[in-house]
Protein backbone atom coordinates (compact mmCIF):
# COMPACT_ATOMS: atom_id res chain seq x y z
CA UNK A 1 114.53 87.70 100.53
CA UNK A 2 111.46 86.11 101.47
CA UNK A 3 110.03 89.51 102.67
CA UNK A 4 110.58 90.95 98.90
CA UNK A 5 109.03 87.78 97.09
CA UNK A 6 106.01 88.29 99.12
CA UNK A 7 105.87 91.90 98.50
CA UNK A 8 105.64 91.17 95.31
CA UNK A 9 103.12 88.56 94.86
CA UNK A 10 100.66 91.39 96.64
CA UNK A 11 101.52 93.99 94.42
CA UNK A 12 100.27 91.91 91.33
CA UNK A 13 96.44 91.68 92.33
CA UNK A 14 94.61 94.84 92.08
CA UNK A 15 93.13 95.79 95.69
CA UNK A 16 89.28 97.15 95.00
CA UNK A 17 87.43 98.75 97.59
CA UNK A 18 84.83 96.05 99.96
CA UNK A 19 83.19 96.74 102.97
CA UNK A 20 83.11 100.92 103.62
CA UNK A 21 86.13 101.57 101.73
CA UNK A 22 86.41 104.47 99.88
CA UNK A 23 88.61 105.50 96.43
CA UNK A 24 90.27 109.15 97.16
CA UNK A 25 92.85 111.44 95.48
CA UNK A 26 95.34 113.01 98.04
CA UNK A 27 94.34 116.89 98.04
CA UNK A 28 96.92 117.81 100.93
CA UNK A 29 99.81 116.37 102.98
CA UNK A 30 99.09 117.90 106.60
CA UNK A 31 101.98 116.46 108.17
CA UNK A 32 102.58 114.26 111.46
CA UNK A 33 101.27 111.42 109.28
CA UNK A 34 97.85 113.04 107.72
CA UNK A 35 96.81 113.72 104.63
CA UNK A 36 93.39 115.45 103.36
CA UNK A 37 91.78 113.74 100.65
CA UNK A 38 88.68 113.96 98.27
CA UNK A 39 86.98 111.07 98.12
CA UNK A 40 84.50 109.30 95.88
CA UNK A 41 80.94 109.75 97.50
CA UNK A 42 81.87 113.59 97.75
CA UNK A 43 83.11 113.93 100.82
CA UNK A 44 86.27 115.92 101.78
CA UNK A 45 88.37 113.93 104.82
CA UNK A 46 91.39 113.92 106.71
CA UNK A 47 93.07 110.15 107.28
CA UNK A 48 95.96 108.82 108.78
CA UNK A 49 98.85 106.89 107.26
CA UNK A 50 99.66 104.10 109.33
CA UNK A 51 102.74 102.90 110.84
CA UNK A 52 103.30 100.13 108.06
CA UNK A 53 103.71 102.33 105.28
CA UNK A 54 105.92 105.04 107.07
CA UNK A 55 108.96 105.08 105.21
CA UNK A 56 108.26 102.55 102.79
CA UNK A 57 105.56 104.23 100.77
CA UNK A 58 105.74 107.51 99.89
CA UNK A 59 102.13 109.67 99.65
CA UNK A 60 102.03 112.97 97.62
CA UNK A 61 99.40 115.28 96.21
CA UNK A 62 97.28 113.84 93.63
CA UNK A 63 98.10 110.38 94.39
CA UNK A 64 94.75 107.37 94.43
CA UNK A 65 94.70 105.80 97.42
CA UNK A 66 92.08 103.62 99.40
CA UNK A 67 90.85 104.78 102.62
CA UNK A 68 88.46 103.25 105.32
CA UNK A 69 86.28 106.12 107.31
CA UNK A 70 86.31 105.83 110.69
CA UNK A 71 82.82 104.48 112.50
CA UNK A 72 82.95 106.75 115.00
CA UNK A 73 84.18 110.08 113.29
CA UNK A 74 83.37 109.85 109.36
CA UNK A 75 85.02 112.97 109.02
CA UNK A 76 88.61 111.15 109.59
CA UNK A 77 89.44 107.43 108.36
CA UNK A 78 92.97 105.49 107.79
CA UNK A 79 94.59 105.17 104.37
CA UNK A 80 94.94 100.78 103.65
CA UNK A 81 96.48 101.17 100.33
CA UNK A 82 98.37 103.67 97.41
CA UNK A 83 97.85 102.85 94.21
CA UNK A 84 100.16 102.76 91.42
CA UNK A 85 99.78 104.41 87.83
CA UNK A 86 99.09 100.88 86.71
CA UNK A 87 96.18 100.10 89.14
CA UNK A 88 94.80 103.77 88.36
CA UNK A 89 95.03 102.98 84.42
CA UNK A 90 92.63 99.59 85.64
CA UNK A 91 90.14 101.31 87.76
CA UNK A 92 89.58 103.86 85.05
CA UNK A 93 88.79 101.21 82.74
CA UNK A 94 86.84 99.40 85.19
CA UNK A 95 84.67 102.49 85.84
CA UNK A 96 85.91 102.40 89.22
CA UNK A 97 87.25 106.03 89.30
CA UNK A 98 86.02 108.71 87.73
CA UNK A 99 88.13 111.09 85.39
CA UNK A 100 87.05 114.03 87.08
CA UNK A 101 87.81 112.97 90.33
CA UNK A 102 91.70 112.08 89.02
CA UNK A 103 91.36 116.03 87.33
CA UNK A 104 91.06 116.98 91.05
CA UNK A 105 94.73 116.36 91.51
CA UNK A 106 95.97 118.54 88.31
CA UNK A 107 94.25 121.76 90.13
């Protein structure tokens, strides 16, 4: 139980991008773990979901998550969080995220 209670407690605080990290909607699942997403500063990339969220949280088209490009091939990068309708409502209201890039995923 003292997995869940912490799971929790992280859940609560909204996760903002710091440090390189980049705000992108989920254009494509590839498979084998990849996705292809459309991020923020324009450009199109292809990321990798890591081990820890492999069967725990599930990433679809059209989905926000945060990503952190790679410093040796910005073209890839690794996907750190998924956020929730909740946190998207927040961002948008924070000016965060813009509306068209959350139109992306309707297309």
């Amino acid at each position: 139980m003292a997995k869940k209670r912490g799971t929790e407690e992280k859940s609560k605080e909204l996760r903002l991008p710091a440090g390189g990290e980049v705000i992108c909607v989920v254009m494509e699942v590839i498979g084998a773990d990849h996705v292809k997403v459309k991020c923020m500063d324009g450009a199109v990339r292809v990321c990798r979901i890591p081990g820890k969220f492999r069967r725990r949280v599930w990433i679809s088209e059209g989905d926000l998550v945060l990503i952190l490009p790679w410093d040796f091939q910005p073209s890839k990068g690794e996907v750190l969080h998924k956020y929730s309708k909740d946190e998207v409502k927040k961002l948008l209201s924070m000016g965060l995220v813009t509306q068209e890039l959350l139109e992306l995923e309707h297309e």
